[in-house]
C-alpha atoms as a PDB file:
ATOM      1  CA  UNK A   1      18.543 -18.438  13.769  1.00  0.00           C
ATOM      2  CA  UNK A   2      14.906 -16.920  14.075  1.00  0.00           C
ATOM      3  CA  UNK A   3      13.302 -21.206  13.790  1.00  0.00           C
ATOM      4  CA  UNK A   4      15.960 -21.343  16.739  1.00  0.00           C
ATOM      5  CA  UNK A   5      14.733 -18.512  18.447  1.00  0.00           C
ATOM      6  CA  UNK A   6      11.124 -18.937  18.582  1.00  0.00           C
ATOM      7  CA  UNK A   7      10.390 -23.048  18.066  1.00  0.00           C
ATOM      8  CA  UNK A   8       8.327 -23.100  21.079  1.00  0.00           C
ATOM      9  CA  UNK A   9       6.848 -19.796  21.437  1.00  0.00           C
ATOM     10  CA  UNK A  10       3.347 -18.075  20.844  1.00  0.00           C
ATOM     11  CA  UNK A  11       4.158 -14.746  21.811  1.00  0.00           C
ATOM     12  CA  UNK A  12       3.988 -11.710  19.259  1.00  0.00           C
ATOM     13  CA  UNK A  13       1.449  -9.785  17.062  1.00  0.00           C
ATOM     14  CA  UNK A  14      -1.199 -11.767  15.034  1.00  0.00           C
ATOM     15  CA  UNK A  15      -2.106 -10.350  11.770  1.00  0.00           C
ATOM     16  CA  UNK A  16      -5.157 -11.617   9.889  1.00  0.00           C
ATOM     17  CA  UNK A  17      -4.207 -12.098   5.781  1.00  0.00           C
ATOM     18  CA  UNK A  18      -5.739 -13.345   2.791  1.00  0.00           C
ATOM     19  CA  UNK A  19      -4.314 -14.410  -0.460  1.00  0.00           C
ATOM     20  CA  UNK A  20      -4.824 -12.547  -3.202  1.00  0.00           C
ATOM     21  CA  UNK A  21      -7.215  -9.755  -1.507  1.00  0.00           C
ATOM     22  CA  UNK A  22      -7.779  -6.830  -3.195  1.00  0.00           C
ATOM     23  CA  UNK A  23      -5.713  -4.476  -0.517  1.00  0.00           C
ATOM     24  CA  UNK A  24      -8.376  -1.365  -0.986  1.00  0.00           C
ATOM     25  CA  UNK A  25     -11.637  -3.349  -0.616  1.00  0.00           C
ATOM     26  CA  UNK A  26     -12.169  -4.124   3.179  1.00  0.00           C
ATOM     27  CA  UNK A  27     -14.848  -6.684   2.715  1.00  0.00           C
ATOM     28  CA  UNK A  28     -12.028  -9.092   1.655  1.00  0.00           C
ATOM     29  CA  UNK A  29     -11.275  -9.207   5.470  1.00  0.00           C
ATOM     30  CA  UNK A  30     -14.255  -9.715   7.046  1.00  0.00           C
ATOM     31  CA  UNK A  31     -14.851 -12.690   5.712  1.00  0.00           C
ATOM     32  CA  UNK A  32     -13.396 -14.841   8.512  1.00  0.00           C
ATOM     33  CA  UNK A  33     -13.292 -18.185   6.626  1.00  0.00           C
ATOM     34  CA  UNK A  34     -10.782 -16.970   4.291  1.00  0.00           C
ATOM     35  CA  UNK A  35      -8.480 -15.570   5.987  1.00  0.00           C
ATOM     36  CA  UNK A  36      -5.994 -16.594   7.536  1.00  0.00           C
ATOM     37  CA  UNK A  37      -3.887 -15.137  10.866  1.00  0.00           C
ATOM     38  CA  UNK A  38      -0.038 -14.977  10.856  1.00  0.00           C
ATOM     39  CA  UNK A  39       1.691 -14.858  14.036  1.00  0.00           C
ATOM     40  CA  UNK A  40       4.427 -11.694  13.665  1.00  0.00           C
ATOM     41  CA  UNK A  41       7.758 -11.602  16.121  1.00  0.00           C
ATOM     42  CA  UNK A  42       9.784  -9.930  13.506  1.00  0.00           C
ATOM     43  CA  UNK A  43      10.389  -7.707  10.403  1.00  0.00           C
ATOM     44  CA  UNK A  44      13.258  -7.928   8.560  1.00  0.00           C
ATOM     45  CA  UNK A  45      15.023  -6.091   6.273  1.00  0.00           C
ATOM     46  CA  UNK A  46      18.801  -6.585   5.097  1.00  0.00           C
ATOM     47  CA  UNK A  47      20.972  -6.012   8.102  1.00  0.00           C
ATOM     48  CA  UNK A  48      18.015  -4.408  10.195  1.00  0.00           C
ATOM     49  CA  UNK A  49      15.524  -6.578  12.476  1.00  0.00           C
ATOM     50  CA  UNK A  50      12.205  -5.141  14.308  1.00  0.00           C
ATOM     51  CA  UNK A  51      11.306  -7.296  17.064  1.00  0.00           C
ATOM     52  CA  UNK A  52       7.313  -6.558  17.609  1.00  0.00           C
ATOM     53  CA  UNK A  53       4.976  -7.564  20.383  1.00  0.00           C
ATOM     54  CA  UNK A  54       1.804  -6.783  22.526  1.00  0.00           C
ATOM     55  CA  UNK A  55       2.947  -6.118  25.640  1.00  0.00           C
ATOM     56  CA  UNK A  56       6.426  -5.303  27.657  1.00  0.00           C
ATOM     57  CA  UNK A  57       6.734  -8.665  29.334  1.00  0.00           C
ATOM     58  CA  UNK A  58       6.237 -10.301  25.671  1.00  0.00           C
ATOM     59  CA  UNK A  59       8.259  -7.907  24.225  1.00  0.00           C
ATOM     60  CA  UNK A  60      11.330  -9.334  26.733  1.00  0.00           C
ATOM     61  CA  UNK A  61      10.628 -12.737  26.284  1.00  0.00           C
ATOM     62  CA  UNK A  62      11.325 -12.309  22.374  1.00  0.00           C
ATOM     63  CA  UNK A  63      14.361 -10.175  22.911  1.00  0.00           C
ATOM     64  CA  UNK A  64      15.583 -12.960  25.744  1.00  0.00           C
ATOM     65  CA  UNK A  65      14.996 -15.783  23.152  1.00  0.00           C
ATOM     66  CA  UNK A  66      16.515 -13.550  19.992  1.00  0.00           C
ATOM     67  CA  UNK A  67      19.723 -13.020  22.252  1.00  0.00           C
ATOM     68  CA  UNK A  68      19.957 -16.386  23.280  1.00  0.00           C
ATOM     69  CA  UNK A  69      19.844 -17.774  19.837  1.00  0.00           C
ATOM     70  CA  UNK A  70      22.308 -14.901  18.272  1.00  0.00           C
ATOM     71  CA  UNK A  71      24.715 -16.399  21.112  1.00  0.00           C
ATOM     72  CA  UNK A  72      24.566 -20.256  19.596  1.00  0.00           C
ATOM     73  CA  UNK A  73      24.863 -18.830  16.468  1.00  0.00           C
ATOM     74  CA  UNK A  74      28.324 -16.627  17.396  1.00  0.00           C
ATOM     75  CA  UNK A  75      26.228 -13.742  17.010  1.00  0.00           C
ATOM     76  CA  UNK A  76      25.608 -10.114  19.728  1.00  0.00           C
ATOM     77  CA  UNK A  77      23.397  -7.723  20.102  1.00  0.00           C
ATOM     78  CA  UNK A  78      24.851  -4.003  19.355  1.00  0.00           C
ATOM     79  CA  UNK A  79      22.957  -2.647  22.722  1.00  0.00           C
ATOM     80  CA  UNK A  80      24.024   1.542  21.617  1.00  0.00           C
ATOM     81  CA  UNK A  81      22.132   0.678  18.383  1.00  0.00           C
ATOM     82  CA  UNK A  82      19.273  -1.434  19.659  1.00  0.00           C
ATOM     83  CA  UNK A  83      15.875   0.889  20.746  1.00  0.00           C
ATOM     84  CA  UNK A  84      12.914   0.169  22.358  1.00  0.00           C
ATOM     85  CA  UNK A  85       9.462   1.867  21.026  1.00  0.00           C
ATOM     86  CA  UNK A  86       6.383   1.861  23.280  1.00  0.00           C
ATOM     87  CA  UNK A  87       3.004   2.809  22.060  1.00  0.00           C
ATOM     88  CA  UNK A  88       1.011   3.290  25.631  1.00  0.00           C
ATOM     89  CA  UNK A  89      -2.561   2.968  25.180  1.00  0.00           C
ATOM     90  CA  UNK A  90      -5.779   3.110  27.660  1.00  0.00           C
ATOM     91  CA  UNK A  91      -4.851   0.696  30.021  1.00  0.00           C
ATOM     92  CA  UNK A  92      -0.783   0.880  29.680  1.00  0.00           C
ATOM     93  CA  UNK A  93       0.273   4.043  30.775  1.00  0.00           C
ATOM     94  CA  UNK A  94       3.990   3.082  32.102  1.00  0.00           C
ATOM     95  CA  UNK A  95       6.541   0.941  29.859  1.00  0.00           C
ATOM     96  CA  UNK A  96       8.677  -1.074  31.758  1.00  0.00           C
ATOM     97  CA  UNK A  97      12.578  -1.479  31.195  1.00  0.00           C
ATOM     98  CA  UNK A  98      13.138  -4.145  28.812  1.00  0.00           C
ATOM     99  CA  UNK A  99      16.978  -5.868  29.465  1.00  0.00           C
ATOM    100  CA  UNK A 100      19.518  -7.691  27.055  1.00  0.00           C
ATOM    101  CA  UNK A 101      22.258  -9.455  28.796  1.00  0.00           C
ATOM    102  CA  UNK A 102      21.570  -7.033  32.108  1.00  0.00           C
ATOM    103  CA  UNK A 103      21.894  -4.256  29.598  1.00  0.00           C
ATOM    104  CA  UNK A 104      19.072  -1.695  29.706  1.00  0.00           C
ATOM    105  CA  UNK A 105      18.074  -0.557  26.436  1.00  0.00           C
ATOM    106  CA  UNK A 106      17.567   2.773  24.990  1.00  0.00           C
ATOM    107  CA  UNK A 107      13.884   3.701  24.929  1.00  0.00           C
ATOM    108  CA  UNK A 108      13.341   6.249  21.434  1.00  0.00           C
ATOM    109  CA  UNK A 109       9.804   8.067  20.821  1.00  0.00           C
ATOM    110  CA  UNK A 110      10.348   7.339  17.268  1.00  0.00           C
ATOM    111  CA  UNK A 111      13.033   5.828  15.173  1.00  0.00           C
ATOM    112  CA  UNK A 112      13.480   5.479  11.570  1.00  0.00           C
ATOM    113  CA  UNK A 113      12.689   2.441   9.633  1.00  0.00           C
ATOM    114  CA  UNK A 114      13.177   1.273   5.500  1.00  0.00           C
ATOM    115  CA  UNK A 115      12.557   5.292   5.641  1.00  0.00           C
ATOM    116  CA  UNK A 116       9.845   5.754   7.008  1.00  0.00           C
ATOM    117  CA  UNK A 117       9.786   7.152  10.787  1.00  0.00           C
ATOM    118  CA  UNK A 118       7.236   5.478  13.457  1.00  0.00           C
ATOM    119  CA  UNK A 119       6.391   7.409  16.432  1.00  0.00           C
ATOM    120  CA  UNK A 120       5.217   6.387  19.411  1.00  0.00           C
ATOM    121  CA  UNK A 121       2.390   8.607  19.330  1.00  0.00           C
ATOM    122  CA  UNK A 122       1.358   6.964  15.761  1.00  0.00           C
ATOM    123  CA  UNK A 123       1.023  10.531  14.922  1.00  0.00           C
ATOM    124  CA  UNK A 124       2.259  10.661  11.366  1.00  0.00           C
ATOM    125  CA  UNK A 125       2.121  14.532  10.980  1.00  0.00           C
ATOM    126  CA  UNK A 126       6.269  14.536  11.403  1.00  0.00           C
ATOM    127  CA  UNK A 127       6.480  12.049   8.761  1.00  0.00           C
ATOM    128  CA  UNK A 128       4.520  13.790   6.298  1.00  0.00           C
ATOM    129  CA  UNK A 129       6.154  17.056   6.996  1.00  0.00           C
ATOM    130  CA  UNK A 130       9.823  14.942   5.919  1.00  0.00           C
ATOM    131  CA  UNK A 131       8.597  13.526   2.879  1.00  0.00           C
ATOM    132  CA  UNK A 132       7.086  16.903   2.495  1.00  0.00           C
ATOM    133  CA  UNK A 133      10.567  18.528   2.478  1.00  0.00           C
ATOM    134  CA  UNK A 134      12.070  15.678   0.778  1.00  0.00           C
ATOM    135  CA  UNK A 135       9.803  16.351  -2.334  1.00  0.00           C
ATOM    136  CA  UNK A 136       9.775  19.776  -2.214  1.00  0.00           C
ATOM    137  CA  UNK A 137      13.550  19.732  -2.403  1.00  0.00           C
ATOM    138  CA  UNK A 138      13.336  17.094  -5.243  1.00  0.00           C
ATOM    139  CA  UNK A 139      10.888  19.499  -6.688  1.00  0.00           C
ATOM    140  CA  UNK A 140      13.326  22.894  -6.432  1.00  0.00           C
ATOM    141  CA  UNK A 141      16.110  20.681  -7.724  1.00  0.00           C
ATOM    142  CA  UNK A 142      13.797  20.324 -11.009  1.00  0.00           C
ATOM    143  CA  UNK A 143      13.194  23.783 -11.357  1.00  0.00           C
ATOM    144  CA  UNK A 144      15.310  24.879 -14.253  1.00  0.00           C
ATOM    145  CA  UNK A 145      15.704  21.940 -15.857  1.00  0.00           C
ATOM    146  CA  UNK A 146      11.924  21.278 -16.540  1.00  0.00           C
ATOM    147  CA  UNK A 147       9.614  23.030 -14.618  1.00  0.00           C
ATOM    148  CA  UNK A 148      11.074  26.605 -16.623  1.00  0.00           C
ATOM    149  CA  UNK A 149      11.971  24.914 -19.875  1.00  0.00           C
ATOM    150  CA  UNK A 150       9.811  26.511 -22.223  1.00  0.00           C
ATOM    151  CA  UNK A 151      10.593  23.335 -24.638  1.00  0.00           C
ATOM    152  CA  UNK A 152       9.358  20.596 -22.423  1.00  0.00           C
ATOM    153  CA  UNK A 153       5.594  20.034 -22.585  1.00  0.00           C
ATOM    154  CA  UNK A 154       3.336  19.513 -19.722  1.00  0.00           C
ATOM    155  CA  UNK A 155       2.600  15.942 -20.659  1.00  0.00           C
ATOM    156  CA  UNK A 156       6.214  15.040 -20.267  1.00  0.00           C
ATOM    157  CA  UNK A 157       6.574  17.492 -16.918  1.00  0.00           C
ATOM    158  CA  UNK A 158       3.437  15.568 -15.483  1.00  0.00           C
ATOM    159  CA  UNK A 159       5.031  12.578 -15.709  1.00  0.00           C
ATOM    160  CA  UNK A 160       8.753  13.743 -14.251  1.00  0.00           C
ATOM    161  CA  UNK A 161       6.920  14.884 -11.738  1.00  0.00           C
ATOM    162  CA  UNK A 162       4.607  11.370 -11.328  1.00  0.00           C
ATOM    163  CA  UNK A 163       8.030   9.603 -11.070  1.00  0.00           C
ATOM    164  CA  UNK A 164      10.374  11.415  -9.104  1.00  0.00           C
ATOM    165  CA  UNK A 165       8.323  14.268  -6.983  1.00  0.00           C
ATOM    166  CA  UNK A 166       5.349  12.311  -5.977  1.00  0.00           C
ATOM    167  CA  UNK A 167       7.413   8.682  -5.755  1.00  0.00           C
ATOM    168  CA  UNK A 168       9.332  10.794  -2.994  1.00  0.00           C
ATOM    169  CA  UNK A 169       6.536  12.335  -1.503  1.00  0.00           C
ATOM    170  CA  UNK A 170       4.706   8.715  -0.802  1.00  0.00           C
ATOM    171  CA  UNK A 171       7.439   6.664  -0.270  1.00  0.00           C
ATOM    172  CA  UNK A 172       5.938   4.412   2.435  1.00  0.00           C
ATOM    173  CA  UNK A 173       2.415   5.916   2.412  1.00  0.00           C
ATOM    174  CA  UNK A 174       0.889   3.065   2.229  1.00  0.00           C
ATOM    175  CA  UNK A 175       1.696   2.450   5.912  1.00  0.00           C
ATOM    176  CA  UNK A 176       0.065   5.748   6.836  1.00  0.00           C
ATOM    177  CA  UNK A 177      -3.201   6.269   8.669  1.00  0.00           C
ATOM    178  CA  UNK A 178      -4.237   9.724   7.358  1.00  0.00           C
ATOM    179  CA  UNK A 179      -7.303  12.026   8.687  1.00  0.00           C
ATOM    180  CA  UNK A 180      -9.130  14.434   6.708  1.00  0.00           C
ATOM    181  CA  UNK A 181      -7.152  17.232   7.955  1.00  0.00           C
ATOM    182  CA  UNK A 182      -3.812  15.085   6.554  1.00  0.00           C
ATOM    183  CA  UNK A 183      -5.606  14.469   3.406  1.00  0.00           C
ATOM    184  CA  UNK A 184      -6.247  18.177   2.689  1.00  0.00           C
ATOM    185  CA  UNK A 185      -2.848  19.045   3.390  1.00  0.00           C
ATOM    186  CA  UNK A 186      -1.040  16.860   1.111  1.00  0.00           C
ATOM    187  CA  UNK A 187      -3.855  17.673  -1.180  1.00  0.00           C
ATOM    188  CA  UNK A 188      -2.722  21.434  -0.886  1.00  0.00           C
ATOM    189  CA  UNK A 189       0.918  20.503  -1.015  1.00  0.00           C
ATOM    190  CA  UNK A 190       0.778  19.066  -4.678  1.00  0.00           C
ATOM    191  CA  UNK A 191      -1.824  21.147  -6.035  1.00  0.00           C
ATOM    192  CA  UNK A 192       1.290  23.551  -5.118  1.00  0.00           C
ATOM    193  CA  UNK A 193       3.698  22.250  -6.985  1.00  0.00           C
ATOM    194  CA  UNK A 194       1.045  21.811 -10.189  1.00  0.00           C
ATOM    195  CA  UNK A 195       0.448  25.285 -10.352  1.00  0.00           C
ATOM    196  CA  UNK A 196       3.909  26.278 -10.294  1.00  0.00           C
ATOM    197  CA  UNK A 197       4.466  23.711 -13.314  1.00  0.00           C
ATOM    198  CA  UNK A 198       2.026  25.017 -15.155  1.00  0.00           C
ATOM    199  CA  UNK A 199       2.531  28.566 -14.157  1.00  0.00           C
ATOM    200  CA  UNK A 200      -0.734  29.047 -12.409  1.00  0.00           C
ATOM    201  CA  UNK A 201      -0.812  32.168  -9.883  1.00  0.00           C
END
C-alpha cells in the first residue's frame, strides 16, 4: 500500500545513514562519500503508522496520497485516533490545518509513541520524569524481595537492578537529546536508588 502511496513522490524527511557506523562516533557521518541519505515518509510499527514531513503543505500531500491508497486497498483512516504534531521553529510560527477526506484532524502537543512520548516542544523533561516514575515504581516493587533481603548479595542486586530498574528507566533513551542539567538529574536519580541498595545514608 505505502509503494502505492508514494511511487511518484519526493516529499518527506531525508536522513543521512551509513552501514555499519559505529552509532557513538560522529566522524562516521561526516564523511559524505559514505553515506548514504534515505528519504523518510513513514515509521511503522505493528498496527501504528507515523507519517513525517518538513513542512504542513508536505505533511498534507503525504496524508492525501496515504488516504488515497488506504481507499484502493479497502482500507480508512480512524480520523478520532489520527493526530497531528507540529514542531514550529524560527521561521514557522503558525501550523496550518491539515484535512483527511474534509475531516480536520486533531492537533496533540505530544502523543505517545512505541512508549516513548514526543512533544512538540522536543523538550524531553516530561519524558524523563515518566520513565522516572516508571522505575522508581519498578524499584519500590523490589523492595522486600531484594533490595531488604539480607541473603541476596550486592552482585546479584546490581544486576536485578541492571535488568529491570535501569532497562525501565531508558527504555527509548537512545532517542533522547539530553543537556547537562538532564544528565545530572538522572545521574542523581540512580545514584538514589544505589544507595538505598546498599544501605548508604
Amino acid at each position: 500500500m505505502l509503494d502505492e502511496a508514494y511511487r511518484d513522490m519526493g516529499d518527506g524527511v531525508y536522513i543521512q545513514s551509513r552501514e555499519n557506523a559505529d552509532l557513538f562516533n560522529v566522524a562516521h557521518f561526516r564523511v559524505k562519500t559514505k553515506t548514504t541519505r534515505i528519504l523518510m515518509r513513514e515509521l511503522l510499527f505493528s498496527d501504528d503508522s507515523a507519517l513525517v514531513a518538513h513542512s504542513a503543505g508536505e505533511r498534507q500531500k503525504i496524508v492525501d496520497a496515504f488516504s488515497d491508497a488506504s481507499k484502493k486497498f479497502g482500507l480508512k483512516i480512524n480520523i478520532e485516533k489520527t493526530e497531528v504534531l507540529y514542531q514550529p521553529n524560527s521561521t514557522r510560527t503558525r501550523e496550518d490545518d491539515n484535512m483527511v477526506d474534509g475531516n480536520k484532524l486533531n492537533s496533540a502537543l505530544e502523543f505517545t509513541y512505541l512508549g516513548s512520548t514526543i512533544s512538540s516542544n522536543g523538550c524531553i523533561d516530561d519524558e524523563i520524569q515518566r520513565m522516572m516514575a516508571k522505575a522508581s515504581a519498578s524499584f519500590g516493587r523490589l523492595r522486600q524481595i531484594f533490595w531488604n533481603n539480607h541473603h541476596v548479595s550486592k552482585r546479584v542486586k546490581g544486576k536485578i537492578y541492571r535488568a529491570i530498574v535501569l532497562s525501565t528507566f531508558l527504555y527509548g533513551a537512545e532517542a533522547w537529546t539530553v543537556y547537562r542539567r538532564q544528565v545530572k538529574k538522572l545521574h542523581a536519580f540512580m545514584m538514589r536508588h544505589q544507595r538505598s541498595i546498599m544501605r548508604i545514608t
